[in-house]
C-alpha atoms as a PDB file:
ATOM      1  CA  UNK A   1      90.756 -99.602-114.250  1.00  0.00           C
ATOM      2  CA  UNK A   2      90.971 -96.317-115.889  1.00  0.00           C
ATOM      3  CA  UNK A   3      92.476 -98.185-118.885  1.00  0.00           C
ATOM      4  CA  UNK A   4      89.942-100.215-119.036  1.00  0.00           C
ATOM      5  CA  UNK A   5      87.469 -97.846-119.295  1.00  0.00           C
ATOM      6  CA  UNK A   6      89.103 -95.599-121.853  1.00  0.00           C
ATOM      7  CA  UNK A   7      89.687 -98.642-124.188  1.00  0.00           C
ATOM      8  CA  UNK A   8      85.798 -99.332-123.852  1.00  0.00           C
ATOM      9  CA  UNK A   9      85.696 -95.624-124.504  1.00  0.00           C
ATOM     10  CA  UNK A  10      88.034 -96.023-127.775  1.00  0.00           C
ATOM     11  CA  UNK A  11      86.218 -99.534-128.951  1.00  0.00           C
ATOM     12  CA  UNK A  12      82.268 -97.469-128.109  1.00  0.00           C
ATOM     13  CA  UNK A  13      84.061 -94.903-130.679  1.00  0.00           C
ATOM     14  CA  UNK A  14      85.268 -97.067-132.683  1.00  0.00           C
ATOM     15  CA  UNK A  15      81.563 -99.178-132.690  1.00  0.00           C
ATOM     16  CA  UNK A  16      79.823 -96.193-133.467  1.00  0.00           C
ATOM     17  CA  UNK A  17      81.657 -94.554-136.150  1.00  0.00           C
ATOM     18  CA  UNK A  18      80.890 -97.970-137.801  1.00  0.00           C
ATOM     19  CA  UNK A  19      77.606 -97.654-137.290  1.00  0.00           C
ATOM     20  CA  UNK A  20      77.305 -94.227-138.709  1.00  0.00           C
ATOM     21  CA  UNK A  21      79.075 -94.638-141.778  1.00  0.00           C
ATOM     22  CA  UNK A  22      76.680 -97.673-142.516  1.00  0.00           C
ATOM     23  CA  UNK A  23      73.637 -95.753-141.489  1.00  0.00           C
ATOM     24  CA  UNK A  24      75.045 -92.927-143.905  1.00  0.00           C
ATOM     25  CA  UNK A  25      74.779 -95.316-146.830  1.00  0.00           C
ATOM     26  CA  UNK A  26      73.073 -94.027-149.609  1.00  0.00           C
ATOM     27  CA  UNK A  27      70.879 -96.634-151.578  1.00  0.00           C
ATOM     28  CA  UNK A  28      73.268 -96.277-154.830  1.00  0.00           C
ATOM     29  CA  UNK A  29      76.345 -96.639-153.124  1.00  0.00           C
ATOM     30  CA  UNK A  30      74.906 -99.402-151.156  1.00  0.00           C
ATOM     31  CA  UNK A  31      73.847-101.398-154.092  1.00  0.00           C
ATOM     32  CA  UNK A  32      77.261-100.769-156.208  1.00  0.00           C
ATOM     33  CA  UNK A  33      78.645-102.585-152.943  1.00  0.00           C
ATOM     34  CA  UNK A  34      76.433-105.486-152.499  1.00  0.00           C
ATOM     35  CA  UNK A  35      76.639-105.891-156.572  1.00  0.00           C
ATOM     36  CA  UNK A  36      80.080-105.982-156.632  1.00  0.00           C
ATOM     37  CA  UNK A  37      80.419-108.540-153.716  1.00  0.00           C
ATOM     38  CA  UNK A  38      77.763-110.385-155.335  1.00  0.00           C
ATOM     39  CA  UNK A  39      79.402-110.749-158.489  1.00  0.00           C
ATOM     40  CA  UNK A  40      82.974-111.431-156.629  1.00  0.00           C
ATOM     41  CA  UNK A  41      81.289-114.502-155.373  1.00  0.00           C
ATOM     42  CA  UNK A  42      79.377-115.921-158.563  1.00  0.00           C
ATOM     43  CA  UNK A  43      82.879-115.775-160.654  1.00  0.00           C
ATOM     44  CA  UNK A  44      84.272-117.945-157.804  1.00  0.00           C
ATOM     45  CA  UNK A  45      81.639-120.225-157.822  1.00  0.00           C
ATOM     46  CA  UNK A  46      81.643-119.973-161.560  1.00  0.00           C
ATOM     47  CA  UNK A  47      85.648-120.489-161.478  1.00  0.00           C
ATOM     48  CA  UNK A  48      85.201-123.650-159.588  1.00  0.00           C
ATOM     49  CA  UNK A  49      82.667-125.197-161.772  1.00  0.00           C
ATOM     50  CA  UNK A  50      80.261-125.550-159.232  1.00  0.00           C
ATOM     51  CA  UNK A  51      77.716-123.109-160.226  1.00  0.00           C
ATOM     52  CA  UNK A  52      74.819-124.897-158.774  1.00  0.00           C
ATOM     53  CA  UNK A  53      70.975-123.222-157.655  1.00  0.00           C
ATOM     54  CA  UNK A  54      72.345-124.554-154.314  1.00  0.00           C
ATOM     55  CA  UNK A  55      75.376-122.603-154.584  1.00  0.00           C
ATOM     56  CA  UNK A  56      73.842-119.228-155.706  1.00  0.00           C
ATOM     57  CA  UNK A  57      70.695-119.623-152.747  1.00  0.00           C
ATOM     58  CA  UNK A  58      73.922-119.543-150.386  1.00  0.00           C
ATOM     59  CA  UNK A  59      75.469-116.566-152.111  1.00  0.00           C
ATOM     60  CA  UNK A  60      71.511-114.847-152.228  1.00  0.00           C
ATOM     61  CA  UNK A  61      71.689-115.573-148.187  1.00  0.00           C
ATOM     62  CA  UNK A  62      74.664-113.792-147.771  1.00  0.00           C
ATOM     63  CA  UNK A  63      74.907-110.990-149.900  1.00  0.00           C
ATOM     64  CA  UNK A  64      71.425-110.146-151.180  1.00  0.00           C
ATOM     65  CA  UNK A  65      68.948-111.416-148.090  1.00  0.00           C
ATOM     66  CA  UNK A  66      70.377-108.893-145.504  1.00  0.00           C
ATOM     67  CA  UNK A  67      69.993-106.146-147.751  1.00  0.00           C
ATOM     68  CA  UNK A  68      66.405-106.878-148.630  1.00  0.00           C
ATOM     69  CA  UNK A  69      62.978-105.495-146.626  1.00  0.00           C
ATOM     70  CA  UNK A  70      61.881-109.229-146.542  1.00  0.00           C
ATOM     71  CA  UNK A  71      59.378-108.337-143.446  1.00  0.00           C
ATOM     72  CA  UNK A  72      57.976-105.039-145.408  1.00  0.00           C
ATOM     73  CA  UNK A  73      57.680-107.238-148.654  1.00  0.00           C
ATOM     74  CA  UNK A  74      56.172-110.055-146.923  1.00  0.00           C
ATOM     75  CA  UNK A  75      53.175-107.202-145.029  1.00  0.00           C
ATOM     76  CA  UNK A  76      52.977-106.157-148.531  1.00  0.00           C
ATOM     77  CA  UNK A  77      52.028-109.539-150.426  1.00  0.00           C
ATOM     78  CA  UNK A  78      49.403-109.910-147.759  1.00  0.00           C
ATOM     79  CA  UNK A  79      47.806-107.603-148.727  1.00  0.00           C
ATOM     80  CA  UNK A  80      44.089-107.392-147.024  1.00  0.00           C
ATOM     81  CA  UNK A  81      44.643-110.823-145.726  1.00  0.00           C
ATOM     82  CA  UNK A  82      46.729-109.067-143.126  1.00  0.00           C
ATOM     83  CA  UNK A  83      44.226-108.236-140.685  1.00  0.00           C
ATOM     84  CA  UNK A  84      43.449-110.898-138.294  1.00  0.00           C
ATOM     85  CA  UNK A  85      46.522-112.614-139.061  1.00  0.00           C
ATOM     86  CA  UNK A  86      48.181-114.433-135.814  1.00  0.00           C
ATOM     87  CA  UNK A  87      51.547-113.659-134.958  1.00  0.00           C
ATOM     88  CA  UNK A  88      52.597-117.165-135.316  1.00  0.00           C
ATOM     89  CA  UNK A  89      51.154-117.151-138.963  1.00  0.00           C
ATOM     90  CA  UNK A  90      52.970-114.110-139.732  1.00  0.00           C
ATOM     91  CA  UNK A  91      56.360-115.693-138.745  1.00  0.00           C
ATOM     92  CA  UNK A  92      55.760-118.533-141.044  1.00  0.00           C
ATOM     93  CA  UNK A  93      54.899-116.501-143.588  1.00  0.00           C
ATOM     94  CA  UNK A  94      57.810-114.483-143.679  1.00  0.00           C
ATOM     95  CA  UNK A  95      60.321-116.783-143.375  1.00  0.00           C
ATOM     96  CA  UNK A  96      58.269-118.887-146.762  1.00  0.00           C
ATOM     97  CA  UNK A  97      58.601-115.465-148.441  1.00  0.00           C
ATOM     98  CA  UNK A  98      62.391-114.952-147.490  1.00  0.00           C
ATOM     99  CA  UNK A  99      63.055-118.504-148.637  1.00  0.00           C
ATOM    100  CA  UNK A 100      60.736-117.925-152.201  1.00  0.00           C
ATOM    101  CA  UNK A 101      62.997-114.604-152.389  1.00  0.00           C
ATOM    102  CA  UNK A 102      66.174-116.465-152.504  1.00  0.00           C
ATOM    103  CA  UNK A 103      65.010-119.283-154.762  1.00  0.00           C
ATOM    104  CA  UNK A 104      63.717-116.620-157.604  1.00  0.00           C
ATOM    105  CA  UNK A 105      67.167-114.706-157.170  1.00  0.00           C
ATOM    106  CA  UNK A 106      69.292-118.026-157.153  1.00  0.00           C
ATOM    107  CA  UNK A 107      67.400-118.966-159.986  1.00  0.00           C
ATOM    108  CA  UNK A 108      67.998-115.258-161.830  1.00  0.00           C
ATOM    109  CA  UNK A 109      71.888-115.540-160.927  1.00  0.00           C
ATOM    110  CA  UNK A 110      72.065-119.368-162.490  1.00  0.00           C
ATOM    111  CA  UNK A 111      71.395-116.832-166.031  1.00  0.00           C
ATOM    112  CA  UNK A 112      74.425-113.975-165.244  1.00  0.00           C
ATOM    113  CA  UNK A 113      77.524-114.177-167.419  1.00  0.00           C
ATOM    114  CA  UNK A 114      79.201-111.312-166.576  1.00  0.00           C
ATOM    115  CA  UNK A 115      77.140-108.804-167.801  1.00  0.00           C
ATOM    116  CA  UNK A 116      77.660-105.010-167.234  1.00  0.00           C
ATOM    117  CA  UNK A 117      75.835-103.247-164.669  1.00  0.00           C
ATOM    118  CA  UNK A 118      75.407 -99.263-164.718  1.00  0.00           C
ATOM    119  CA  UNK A 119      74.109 -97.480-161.859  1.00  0.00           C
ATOM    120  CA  UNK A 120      72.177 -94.460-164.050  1.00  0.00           C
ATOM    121  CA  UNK A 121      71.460 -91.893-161.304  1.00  0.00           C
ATOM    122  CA  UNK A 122      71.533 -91.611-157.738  1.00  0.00           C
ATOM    123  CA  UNK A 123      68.565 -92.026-155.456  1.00  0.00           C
ATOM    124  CA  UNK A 124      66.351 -89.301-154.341  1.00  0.00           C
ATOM    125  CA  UNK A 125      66.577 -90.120-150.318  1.00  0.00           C
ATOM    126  CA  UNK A 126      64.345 -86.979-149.543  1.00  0.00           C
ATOM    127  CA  UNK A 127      61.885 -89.476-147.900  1.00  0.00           C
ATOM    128  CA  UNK A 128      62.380 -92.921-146.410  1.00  0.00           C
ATOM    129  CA  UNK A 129      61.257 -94.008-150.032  1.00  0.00           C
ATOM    130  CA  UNK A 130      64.097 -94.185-152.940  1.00  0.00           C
ATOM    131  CA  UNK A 131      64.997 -95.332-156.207  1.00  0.00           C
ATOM    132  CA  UNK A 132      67.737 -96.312-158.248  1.00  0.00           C
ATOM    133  CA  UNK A 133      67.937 -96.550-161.578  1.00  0.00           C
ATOM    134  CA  UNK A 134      70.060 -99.538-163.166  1.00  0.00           C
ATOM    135  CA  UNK A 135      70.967-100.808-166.657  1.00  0.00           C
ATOM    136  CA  UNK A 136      72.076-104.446-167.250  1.00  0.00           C
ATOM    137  CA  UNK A 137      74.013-104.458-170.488  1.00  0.00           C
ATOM    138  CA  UNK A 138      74.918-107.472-172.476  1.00  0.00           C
ATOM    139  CA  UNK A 139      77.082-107.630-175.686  1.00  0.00           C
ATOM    140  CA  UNK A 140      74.152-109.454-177.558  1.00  0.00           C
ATOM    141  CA  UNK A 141      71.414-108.593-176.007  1.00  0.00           C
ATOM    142  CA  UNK A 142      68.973-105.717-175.218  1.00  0.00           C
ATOM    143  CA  UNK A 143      69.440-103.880-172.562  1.00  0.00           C
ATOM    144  CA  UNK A 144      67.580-104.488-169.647  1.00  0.00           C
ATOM    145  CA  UNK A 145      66.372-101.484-167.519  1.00  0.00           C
ATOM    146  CA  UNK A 146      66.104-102.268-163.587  1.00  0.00           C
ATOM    147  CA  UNK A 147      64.766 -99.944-160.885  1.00  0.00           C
ATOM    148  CA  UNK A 148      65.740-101.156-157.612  1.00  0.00           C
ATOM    149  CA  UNK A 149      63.103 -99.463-154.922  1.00  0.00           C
ATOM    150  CA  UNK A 150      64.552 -99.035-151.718  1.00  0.00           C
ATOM    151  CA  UNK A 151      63.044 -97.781-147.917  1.00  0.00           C
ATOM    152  CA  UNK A 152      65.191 -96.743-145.298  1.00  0.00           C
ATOM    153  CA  UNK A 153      64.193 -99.005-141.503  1.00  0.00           C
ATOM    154  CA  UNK A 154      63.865 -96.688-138.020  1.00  0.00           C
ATOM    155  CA  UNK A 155      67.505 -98.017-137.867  1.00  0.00           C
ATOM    156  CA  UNK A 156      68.265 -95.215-141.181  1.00  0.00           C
ATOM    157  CA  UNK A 157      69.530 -98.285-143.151  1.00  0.00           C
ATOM    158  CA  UNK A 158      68.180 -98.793-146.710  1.00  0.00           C
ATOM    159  CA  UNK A 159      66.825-102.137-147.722  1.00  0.00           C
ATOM    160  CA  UNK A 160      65.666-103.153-150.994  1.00  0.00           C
ATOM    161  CA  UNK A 161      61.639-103.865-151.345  1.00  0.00           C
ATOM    162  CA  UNK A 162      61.187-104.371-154.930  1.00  0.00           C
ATOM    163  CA  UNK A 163      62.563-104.533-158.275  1.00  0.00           C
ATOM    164  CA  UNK A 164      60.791-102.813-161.404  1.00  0.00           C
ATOM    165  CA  UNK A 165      62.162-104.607-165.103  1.00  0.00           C
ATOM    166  CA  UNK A 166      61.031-103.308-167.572  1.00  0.00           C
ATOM    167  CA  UNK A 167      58.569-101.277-166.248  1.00  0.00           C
ATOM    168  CA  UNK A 168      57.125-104.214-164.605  1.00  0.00           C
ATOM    169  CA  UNK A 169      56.700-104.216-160.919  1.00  0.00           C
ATOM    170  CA  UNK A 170      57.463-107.580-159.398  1.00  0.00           C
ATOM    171  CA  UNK A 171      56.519-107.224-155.779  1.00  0.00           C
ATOM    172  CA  UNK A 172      52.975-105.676-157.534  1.00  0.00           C
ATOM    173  CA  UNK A 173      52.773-108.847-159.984  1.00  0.00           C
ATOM    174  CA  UNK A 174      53.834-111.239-156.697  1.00  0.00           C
ATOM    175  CA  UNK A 175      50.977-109.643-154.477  1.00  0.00           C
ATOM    176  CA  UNK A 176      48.206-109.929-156.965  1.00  0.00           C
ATOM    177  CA  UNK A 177      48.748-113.558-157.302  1.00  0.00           C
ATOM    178  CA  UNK A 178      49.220-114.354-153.589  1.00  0.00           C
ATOM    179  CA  UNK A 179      46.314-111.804-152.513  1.00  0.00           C
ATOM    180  CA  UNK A 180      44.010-113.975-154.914  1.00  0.00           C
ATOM    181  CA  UNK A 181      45.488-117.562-154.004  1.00  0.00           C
ATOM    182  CA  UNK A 182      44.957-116.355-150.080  1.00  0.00           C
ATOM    183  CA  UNK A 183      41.478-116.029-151.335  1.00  0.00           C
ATOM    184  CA  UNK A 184      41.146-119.209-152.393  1.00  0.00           C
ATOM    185  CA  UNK A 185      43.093-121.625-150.190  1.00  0.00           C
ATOM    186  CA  UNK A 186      44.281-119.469-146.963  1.00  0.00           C
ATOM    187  CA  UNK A 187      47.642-118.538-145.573  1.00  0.00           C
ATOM    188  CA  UNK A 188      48.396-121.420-144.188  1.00  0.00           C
ATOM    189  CA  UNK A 189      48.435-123.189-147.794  1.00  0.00           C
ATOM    190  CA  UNK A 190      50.386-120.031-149.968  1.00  0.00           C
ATOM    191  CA  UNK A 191      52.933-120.297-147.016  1.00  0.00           C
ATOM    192  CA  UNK A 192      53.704-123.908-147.728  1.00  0.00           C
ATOM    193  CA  UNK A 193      53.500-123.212-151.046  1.00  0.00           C
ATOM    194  CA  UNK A 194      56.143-120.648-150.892  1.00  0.00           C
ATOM    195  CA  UNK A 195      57.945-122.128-148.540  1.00  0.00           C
ATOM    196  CA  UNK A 196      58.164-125.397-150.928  1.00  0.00           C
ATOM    197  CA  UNK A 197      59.290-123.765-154.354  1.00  0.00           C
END
């Protein structure tokens, strides 16, 4: 018994030191990892000739989706048309937004071809709020400037929220659009819609 309970003891150790060191993530060094696993998986796919949108949506699921906020992005599209909203309608809606999210990023990966990514500067994690700066360079092209935007859940780990190119925000550009389509045909339409793309 008393071996038992010290290899409980050993494995609750063990368990939590896991825990920490992922809760001690900071948003660059979590990105550098996701990006690199990420890119691991599109050569493969790539190597195999069987770079389909199918294909990258199942890499999206598995490297990108767990790292994103897609419940604080999803509150966010809503917008005003959040108040009143059923929980049931809210459950739909998320899960149309986390399936539009992996569709748009599939559809972005179908474009990579081993271009160079540069982490610029480390997030500011002062706040549950950070940013990191990225640059995507390609031998014959422009650069690209990307600023991932990052909050940190009750849980202290840091999830991805939106993505600024260019200056452009696109969870801002995504919200105007839904807030007005809401508007115009209701929640229970934009969710199919985004559910369907």
């Amino acid at each position: 018994m008393t071996k038992l309970i010290k290899l409980l003891m050993i494995m609750s150790t063990v368990f939590s030191s896991a825990l920490f060191a992922q809760a001690t993530t900071s948003p660059q060094q979590l990105l550098e990892s996701v990006t690199k696993e990420l890119f691991i998986d599109i050569a493969a796919v790539n190597g195999q000739g069987t770079a389909s949108k199918q294909a990258m949506a199942t890499i999206v699921e598995q490297r990108l989706i767990p790292h994103m906020d897609v419940k604080f992005v999803s509150f966010k599209l809503l917008g005003k048309h959040i108040k009143g909203l059923k929980r049931e309608q809210a459950i739909h809606f998320i899960d149309a937004v986390q399936h539009y999210l992996t569709v748009t990023y599939a559809g972005a990966l179908m474009k990579y071809t081993g271009q160079q990514v540069v982490f610029e500067s480390a997030a500011d994690t002062r706040s549950e709020f950070a940013t990191v700066k990225t640059q995507i360079i390609a031998s014959n092209a422009p650069t690209i400037d990307l600023h991932f935007k990052l909050r940190q859940s009750k849980d202290q780990q840091w999830k991805v929220y939106d993505i600024v190119a260019e200056g452009i925000s696109l969870l801002s550009a995504k919200q105007k659009e839904v807030i007005q389509r809401i508007s115009q045909v209701g929640i229970e339409q934009v969710t199919q819609e985004l559910a369907s793309k």
